[in-house]
Protein backbone atom coordinates (compact mmCIF):
# COMPACT_ATOMS: atom_id res chain seq x y z
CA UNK A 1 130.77 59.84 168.59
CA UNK A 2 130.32 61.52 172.17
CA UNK A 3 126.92 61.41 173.23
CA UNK A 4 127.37 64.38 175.98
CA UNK A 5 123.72 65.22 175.98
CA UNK A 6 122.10 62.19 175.71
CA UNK A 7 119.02 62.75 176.92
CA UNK A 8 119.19 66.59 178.07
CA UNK A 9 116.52 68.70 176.56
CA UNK A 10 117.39 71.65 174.89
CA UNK A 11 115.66 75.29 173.92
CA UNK A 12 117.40 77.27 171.39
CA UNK A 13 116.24 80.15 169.62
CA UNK A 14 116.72 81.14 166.29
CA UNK A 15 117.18 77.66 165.17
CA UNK A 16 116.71 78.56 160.79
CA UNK A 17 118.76 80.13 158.50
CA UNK A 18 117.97 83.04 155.81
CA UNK A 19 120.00 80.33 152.91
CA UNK A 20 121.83 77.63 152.91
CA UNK A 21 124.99 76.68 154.51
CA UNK A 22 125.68 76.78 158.57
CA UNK A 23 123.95 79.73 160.22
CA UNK A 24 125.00 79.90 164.26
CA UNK A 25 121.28 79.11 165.23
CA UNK A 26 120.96 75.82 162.32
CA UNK A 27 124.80 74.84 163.23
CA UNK A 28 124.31 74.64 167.30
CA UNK A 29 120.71 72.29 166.94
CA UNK A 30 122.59 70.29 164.63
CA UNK A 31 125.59 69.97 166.82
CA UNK A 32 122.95 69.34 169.95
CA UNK A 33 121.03 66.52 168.35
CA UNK A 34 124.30 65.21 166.90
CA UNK A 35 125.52 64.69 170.64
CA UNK A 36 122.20 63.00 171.67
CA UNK A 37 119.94 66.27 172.64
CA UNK A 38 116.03 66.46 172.27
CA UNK A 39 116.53 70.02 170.46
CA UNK A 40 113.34 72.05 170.34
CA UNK A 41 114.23 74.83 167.70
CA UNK A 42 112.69 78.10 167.27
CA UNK A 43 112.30 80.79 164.86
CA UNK A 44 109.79 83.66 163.72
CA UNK A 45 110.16 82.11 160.05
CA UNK A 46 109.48 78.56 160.40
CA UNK A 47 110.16 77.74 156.68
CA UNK A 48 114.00 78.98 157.52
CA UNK A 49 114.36 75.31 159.78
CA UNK A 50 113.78 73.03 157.38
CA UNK A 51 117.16 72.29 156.33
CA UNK A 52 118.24 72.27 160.06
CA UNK A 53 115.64 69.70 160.76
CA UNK A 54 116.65 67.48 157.08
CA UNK A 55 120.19 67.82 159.12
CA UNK A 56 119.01 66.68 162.15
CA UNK A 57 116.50 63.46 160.64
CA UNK A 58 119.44 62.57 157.98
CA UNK A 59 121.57 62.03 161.19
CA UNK A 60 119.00 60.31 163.29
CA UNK A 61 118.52 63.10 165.91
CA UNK A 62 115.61 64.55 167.75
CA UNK A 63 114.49 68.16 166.46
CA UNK A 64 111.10 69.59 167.44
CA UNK A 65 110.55 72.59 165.04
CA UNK A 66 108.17 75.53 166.27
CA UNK A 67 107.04 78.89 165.13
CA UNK A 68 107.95 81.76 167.73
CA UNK A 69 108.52 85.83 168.10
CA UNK A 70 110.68 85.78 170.61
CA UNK A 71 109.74 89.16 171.75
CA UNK A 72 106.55 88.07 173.01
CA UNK A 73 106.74 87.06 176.32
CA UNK A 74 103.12 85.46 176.38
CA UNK A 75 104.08 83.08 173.92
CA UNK A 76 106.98 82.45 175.27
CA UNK A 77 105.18 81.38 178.44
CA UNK A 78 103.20 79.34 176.06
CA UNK A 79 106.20 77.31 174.89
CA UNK A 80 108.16 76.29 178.27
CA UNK A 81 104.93 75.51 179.64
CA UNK A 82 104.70 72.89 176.54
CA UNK A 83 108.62 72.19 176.52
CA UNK A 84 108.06 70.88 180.15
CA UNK A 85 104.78 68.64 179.68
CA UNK A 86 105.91 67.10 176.71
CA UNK A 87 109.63 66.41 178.50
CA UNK A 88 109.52 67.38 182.08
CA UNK A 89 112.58 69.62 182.14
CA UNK A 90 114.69 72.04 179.71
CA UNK A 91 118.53 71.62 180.37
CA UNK A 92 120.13 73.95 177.96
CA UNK A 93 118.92 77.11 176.79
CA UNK A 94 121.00 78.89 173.78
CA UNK A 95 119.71 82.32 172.71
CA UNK A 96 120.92 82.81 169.75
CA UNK A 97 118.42 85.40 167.66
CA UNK A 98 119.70 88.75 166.73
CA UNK A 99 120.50 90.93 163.64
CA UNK A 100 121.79 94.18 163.37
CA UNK A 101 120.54 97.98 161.63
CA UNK A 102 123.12 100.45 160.09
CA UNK A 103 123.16 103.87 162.02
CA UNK A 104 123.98 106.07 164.77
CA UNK A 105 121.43 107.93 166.91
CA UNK A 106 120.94 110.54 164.83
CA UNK A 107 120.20 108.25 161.87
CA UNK A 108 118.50 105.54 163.04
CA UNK A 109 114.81 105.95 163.59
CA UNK A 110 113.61 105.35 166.63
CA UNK A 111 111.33 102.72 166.09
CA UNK A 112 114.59 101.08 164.49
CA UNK A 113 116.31 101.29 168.20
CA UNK A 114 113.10 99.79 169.52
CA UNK A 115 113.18 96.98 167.47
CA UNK A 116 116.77 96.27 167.56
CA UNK A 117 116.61 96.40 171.52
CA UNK A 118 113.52 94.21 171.77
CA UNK A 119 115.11 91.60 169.18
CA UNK A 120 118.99 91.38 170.17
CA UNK A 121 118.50 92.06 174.39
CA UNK A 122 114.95 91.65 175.55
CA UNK A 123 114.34 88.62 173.79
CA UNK A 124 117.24 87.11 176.34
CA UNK A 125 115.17 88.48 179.26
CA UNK A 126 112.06 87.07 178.07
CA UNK A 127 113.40 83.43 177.87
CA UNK A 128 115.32 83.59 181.12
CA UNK A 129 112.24 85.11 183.21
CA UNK A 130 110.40 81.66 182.06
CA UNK A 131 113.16 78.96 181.53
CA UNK A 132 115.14 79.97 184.86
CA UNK A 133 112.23 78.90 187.34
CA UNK A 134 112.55 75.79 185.42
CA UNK A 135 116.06 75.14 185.89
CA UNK A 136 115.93 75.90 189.21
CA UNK A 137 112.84 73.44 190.34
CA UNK A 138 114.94 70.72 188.62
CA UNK A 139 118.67 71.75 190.24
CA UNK A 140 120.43 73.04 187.46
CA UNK A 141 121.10 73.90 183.70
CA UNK A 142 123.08 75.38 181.20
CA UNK A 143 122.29 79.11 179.66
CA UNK A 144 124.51 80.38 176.26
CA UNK A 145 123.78 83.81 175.02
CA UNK A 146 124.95 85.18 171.77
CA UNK A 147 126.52 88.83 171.70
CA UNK A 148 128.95 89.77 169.33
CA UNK A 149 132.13 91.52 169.06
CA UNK A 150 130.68 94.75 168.28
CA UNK A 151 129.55 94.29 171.86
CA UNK A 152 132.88 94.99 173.05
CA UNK A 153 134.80 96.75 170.08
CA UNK A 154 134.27 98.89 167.22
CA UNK A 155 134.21 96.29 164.64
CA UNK A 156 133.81 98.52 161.33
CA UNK A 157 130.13 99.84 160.92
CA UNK A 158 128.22 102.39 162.85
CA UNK A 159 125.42 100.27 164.09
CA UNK A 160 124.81 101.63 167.24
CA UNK A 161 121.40 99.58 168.76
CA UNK A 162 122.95 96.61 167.64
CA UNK A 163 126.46 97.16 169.84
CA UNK A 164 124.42 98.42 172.74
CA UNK A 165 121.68 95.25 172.72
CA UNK A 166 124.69 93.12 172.20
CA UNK A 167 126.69 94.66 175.24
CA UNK A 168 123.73 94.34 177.12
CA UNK A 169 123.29 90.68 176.86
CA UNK A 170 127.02 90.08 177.68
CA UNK A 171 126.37 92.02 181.29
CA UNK A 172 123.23 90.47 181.65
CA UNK A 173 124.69 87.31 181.06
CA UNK A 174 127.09 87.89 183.56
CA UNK A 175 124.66 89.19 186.45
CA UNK A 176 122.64 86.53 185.90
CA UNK A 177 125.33 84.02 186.04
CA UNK A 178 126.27 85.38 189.50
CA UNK A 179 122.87 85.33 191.05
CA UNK A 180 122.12 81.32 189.99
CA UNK A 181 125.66 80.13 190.10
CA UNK A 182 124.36 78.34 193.76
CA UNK A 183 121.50 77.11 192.28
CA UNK A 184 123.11 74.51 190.03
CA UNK A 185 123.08 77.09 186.66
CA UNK A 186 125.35 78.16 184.79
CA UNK A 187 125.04 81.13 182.03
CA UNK A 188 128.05 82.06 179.56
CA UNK A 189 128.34 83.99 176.58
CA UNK A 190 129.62 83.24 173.35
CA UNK A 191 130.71 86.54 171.54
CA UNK A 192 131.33 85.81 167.72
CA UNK A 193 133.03 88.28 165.37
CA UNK A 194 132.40 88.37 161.51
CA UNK A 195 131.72 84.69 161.00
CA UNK A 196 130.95 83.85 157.05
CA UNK A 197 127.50 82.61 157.36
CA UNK A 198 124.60 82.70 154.74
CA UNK A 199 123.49 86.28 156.54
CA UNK A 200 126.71 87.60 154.75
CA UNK A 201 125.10 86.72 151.01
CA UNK A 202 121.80 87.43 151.95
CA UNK A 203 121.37 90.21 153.53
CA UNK A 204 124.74 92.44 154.85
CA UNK A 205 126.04 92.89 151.45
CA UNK A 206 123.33 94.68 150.45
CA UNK A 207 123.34 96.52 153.51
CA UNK A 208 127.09 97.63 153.41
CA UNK A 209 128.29 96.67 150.05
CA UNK A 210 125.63 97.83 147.60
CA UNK A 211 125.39 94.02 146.84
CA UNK A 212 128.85 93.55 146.45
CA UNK A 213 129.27 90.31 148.50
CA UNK A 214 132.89 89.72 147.01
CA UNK A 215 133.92 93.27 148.20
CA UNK A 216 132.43 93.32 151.53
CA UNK A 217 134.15 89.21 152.42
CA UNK A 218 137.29 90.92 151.38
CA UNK A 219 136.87 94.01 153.61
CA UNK A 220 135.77 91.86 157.04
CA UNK A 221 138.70 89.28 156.26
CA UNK A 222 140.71 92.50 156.23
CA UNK A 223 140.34 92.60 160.02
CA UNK A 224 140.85 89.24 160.72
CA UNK A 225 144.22 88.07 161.98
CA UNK A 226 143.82 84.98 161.50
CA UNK A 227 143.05 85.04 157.70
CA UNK A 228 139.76 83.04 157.13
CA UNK A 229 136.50 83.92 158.45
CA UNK A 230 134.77 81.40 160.59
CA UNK A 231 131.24 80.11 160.37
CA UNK A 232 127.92 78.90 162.37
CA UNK A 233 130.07 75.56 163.10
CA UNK A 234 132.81 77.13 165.10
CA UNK A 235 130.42 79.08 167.05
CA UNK A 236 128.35 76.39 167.38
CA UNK A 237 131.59 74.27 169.21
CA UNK A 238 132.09 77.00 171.65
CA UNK A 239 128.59 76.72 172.60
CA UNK A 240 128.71 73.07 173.10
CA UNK A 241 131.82 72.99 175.19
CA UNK A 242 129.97 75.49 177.12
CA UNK A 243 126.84 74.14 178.13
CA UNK A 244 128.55 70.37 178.19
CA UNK A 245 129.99 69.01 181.94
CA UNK A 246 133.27 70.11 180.57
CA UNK A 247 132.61 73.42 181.41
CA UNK A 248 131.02 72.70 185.09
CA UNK A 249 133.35 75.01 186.31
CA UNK A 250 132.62 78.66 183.89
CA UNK A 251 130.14 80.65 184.69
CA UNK A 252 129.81 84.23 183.67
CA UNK A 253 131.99 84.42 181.02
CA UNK A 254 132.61 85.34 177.28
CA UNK A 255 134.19 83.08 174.77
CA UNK A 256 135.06 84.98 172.00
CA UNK A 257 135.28 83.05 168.68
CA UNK A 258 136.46 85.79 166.27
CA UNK A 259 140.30 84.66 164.63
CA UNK A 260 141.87 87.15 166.49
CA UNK A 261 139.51 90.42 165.25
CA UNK A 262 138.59 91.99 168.35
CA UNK A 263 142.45 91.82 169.62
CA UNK A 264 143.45 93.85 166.75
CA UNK A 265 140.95 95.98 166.97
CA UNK A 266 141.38 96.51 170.75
């Protein structure tokens, strides 16, 4: 088995999963620790990473689970200050929280935009502002943000804070890409489309289906060319390849990992 981060210590965010099955966040630690990465995992619901860490301890890796908001930037402090005691450095960073709110701006409450803004975009700030200095002190690193086709395309649903926070981290992404690329770090994003992960069950068929989880699958395979719908594993490659020495040469990019959606839809 390639061992292509033996030894690297890794930060990613959102590491649970609301159910069972591969999640993004749950399917890149696993993939991490499976290559030989000390994975510290993250999530606001701590409870959500214990399958990701049985994962991870059935298959001999290294997972550190913690409790985090990731829109608080004091306790984000708080946990690369930790990260680099404990392990002296933090090689990859993976941001992978997000989730989205039905609406347009005259539906959506504005305390909804807020929230969806703070969660999905500044969330990414808050992590870079602390893990970059980091990086840089130790000559380099690896940064993957998740966006999300809706991002770049009108993928189905009015969801308006969601597009725009996810849009946002792509150009982020690619600004900050630009101004650490001589600095040894690199920062890509991976943009998935409607990948059939436990969220779909749990929580966006009741939001678009009226529970329906059978009709909405059917609708978002509808869009995909390709004729399956991906999950947290296939996302979770692109990120590898991404933050791995393969990719020493991409920086401020998107890899889009979406069976073909957002070509259609373009």
């Amino acid at each position: 088995m390639s061992q292509r981060f033996q030894e690297k210590v890794a930060l990613v965010t959102g590491a649970g999963c609301v159910g069972p099955g591969w999640g993004n966040g749950r399917a890149i630690a696993v993939g991490l620790a499976r290559e030989g990465a000390v994975v510290v995992g993250v999530d606001r619901a701590p409870e959500s990473m214990a399958e990701t860490a049985e994962r991870i301890a059935a298959e001999g890796g290294r997972f550190e689970p913690l409790p985090l908001d990731v829109t608080d930037g004091a306790a984000i402090a708080r946990l690369v200050a930790d990260i680099t005691a404990r392990h002296g450095r933090i090689d990859v960073l993976v941001n992978n929280v997000g989730g989205s709110a039905a609406g347009g701006p005259v539906e959506m409450a504005e305390e909804v935009w807020d929230l969806q803004i703070d969660t999905n975009l500044k969330s990414v700030f808050l992590t870079l502002k602390h893990v970059l200095p980091v990086m840089e002190r130790q000559g380099g690193g690896a940064v993957v943000n998740l966006a999300s086709t809706s991002g770049i395309r009108w993928t189905g649903a009015a969801q308006v804070a969601y597009a725009a926070s996810k849009a946002g981290v792509i150009q982020l992404s690619r600004v900050v890409a630009v101004q650490y690329a001589a600095k040894g770090i690199r920062v890509n994003t991976v943009v998935p489309g409607q990948m059939h992960t436990p969220m779909v069950e749990v929580r966006l068929a009741g939001q678009r289906a009226g529970g329906d989880v059978e009709a909405l699958v059917k609708q978002r395979l509808s869009r995909i060319p390709m004729g399956f719908a991906g999950d947290g594993r296939d996302t979770a490659n692109a990120v590898l390849f991404l933050v791995s020495d393969e990719a020493r040469f991409v920086t401020g990019t998107e890899l889009v990992v979406d069976g073909g959606m957002s070509v259609r839809c373009g």
